[in-house]
C-alpha atoms as a PDB file:
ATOM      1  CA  UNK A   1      58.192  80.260 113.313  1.00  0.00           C
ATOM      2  CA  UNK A   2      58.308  77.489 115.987  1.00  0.00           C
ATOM      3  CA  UNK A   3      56.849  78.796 118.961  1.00  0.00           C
ATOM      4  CA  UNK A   4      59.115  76.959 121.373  1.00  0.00           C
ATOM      5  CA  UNK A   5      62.394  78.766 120.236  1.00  0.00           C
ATOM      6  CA  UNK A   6      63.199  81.654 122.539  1.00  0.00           C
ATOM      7  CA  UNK A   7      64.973  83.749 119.865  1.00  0.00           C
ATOM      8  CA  UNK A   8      64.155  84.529 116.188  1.00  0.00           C
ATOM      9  CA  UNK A   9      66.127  82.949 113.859  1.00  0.00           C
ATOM     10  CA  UNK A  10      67.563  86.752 113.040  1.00  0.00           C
ATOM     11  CA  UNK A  11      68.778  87.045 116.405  1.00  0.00           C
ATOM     12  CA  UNK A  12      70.612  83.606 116.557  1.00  0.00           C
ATOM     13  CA  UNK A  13      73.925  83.030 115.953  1.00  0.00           C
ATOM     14  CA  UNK A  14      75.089  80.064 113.669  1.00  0.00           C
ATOM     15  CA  UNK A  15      76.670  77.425 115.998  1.00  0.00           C
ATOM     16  CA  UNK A  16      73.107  78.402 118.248  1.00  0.00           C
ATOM     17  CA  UNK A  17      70.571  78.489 115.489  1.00  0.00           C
ATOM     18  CA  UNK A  18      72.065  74.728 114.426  1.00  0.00           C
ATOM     19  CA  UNK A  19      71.809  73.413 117.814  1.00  0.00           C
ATOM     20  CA  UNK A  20      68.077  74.781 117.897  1.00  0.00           C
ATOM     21  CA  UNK A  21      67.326  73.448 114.317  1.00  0.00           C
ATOM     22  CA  UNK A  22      68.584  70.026 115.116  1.00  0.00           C
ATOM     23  CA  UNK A  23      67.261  69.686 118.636  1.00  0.00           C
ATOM     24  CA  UNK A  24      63.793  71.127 117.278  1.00  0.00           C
ATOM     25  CA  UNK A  25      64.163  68.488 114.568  1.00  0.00           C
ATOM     26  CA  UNK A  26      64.971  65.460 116.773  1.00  0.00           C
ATOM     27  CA  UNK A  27      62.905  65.986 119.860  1.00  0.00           C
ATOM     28  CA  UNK A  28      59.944  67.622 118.077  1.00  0.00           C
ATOM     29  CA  UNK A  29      59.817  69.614 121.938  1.00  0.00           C
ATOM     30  CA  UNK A  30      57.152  70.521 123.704  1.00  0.00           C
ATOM     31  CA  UNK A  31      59.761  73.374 125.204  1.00  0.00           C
ATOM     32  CA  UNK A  32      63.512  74.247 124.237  1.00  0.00           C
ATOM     33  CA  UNK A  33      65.826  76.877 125.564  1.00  0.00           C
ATOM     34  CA  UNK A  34      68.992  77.110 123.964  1.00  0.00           C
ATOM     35  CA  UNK A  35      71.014  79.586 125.810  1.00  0.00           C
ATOM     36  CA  UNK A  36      74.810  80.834 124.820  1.00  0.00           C
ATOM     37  CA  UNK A  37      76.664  80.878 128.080  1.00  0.00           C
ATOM     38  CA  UNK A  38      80.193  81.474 126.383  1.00  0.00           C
ATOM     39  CA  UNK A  39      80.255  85.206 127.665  1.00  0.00           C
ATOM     40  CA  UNK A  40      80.745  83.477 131.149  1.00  0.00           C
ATOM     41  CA  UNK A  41      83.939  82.139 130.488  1.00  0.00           C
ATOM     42  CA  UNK A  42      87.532  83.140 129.213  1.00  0.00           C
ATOM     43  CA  UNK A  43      87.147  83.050 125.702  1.00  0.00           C
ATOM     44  CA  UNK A  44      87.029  86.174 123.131  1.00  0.00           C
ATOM     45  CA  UNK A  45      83.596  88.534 123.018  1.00  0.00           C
ATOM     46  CA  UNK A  46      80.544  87.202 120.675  1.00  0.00           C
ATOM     47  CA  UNK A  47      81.514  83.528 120.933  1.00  0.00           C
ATOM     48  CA  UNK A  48      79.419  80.296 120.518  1.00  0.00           C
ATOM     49  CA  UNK A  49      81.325  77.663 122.507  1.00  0.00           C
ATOM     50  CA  UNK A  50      79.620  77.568 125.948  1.00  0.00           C
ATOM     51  CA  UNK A  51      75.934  76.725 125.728  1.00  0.00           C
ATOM     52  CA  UNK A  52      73.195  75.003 128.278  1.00  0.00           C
ATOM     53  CA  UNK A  53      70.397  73.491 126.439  1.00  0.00           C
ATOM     54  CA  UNK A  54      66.621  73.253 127.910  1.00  0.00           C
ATOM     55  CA  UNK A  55      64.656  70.348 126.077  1.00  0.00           C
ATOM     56  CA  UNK A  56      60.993  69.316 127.054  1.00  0.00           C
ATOM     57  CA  UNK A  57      60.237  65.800 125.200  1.00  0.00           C
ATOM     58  CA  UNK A  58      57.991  63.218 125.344  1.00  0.00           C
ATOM     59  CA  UNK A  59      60.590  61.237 124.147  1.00  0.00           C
ATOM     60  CA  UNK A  60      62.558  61.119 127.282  1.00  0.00           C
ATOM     61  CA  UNK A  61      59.488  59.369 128.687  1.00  0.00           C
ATOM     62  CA  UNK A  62      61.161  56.074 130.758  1.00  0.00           C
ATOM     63  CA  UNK A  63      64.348  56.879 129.455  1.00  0.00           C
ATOM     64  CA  UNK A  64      67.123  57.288 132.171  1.00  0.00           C
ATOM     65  CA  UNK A  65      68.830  60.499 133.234  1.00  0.00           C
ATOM     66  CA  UNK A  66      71.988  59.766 131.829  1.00  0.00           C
ATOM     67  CA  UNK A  67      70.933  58.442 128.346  1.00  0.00           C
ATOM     68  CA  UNK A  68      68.599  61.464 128.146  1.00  0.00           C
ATOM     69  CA  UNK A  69      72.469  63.391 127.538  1.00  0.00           C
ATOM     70  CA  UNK A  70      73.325  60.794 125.929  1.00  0.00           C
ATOM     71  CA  UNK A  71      70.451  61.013 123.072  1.00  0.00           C
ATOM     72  CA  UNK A  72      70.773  65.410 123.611  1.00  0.00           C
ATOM     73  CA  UNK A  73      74.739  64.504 122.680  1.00  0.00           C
ATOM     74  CA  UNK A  74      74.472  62.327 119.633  1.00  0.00           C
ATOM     75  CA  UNK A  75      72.095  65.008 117.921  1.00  0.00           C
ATOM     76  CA  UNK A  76      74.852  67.384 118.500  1.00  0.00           C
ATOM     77  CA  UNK A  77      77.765  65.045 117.592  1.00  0.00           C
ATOM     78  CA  UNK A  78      78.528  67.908 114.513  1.00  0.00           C
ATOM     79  CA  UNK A  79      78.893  70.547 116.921  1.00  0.00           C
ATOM     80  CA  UNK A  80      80.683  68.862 120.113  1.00  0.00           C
ATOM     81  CA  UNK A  81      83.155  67.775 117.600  1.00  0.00           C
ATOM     82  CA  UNK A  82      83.693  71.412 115.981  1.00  0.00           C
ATOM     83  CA  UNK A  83      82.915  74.995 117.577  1.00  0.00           C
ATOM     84  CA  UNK A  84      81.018  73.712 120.937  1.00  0.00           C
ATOM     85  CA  UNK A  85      83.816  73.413 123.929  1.00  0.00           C
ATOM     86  CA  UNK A  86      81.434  72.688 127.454  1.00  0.00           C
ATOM     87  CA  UNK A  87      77.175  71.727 126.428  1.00  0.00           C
ATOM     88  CA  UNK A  88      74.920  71.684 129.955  1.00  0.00           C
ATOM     89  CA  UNK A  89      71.841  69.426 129.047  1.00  0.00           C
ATOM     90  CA  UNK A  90      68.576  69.562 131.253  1.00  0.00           C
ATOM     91  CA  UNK A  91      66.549  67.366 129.264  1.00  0.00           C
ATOM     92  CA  UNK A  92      62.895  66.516 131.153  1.00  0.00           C
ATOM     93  CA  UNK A  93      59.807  64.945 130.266  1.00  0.00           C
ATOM     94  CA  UNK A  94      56.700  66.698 129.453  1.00  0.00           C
ATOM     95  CA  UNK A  95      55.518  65.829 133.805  1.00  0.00           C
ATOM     96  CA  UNK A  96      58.668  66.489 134.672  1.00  0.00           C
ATOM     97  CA  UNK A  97      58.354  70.404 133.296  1.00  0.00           C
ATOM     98  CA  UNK A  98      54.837  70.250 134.294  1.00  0.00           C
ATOM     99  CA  UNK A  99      55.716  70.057 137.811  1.00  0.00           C
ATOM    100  CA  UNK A 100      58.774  72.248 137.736  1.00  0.00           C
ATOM    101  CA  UNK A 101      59.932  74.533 135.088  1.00  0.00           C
ATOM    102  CA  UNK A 102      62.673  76.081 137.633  1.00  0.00           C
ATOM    103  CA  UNK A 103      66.698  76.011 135.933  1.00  0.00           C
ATOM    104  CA  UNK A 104      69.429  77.021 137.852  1.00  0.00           C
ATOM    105  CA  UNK A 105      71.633  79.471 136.691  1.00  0.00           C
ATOM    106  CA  UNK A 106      75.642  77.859 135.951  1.00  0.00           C
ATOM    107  CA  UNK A 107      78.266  78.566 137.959  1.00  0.00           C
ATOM    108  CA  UNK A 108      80.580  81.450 137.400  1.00  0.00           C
ATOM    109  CA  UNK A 109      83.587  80.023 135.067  1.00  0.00           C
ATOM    110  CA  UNK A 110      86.275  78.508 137.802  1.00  0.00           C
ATOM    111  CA  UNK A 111      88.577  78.019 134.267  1.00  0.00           C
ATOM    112  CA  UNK A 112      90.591  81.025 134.133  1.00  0.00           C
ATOM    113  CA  UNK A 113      90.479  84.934 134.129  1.00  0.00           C
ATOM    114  CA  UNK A 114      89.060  87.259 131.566  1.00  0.00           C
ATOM    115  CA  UNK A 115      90.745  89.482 130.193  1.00  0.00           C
END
């Protein structure tokens, strides 16, 4: 087991185990949080379409902000494309976590009310 997933691969869902496989894969992370945040918004119990992703590479070393998403993005094409509705991507450098590992919670969902 990779020690920087936060859930076993028997406790992961499908659309979440792929995004962990593939950002695993691609960023070879020093730290990655992928964490389901569909149960936060209007949509039906036990789904995968809401998701904030922690990454900790060394290859967002002198890469800018925006083409860290960018890069985060285009290993997720697949699922963006398919089940994944809304991705929040806090991609940092290994310094960057070094010096602070704090992530804010999301917002409440301002999309609708649940049922």
């Amino acid at each position: 087991m990779r020690r920087w997933l936060t859930t076993t691969m028997a406790q992961a869902t499908p659309v979440k185990a792929a995004i962990e496989k593939k950002l695993g894969d691609f960023f070879k992370p020093s730290h990655l949080q992928v964490i389901n945040e569909s149960h936060m918004h209007n949509v039906p119990k036990n789904s995968e379409t809401h998701f904030k992703v922690v990454v900790v590479s060394t290859k967002f070393n002198d890469v800018k902000h925006i083409e860290r998403h960018r890069m985060v993005n285009k290993v997720l094409t697949e699922e963006l494309d398919g089940p994944v509705h809304a991705l929040s991507v806090k991609a940092k450098t290994p310094a960057q976590w070094d010096k602070s590992q704090k992530i804010e919670p999301s917002p409440s969902c301002r999309g609708g009310s649940k049922a």
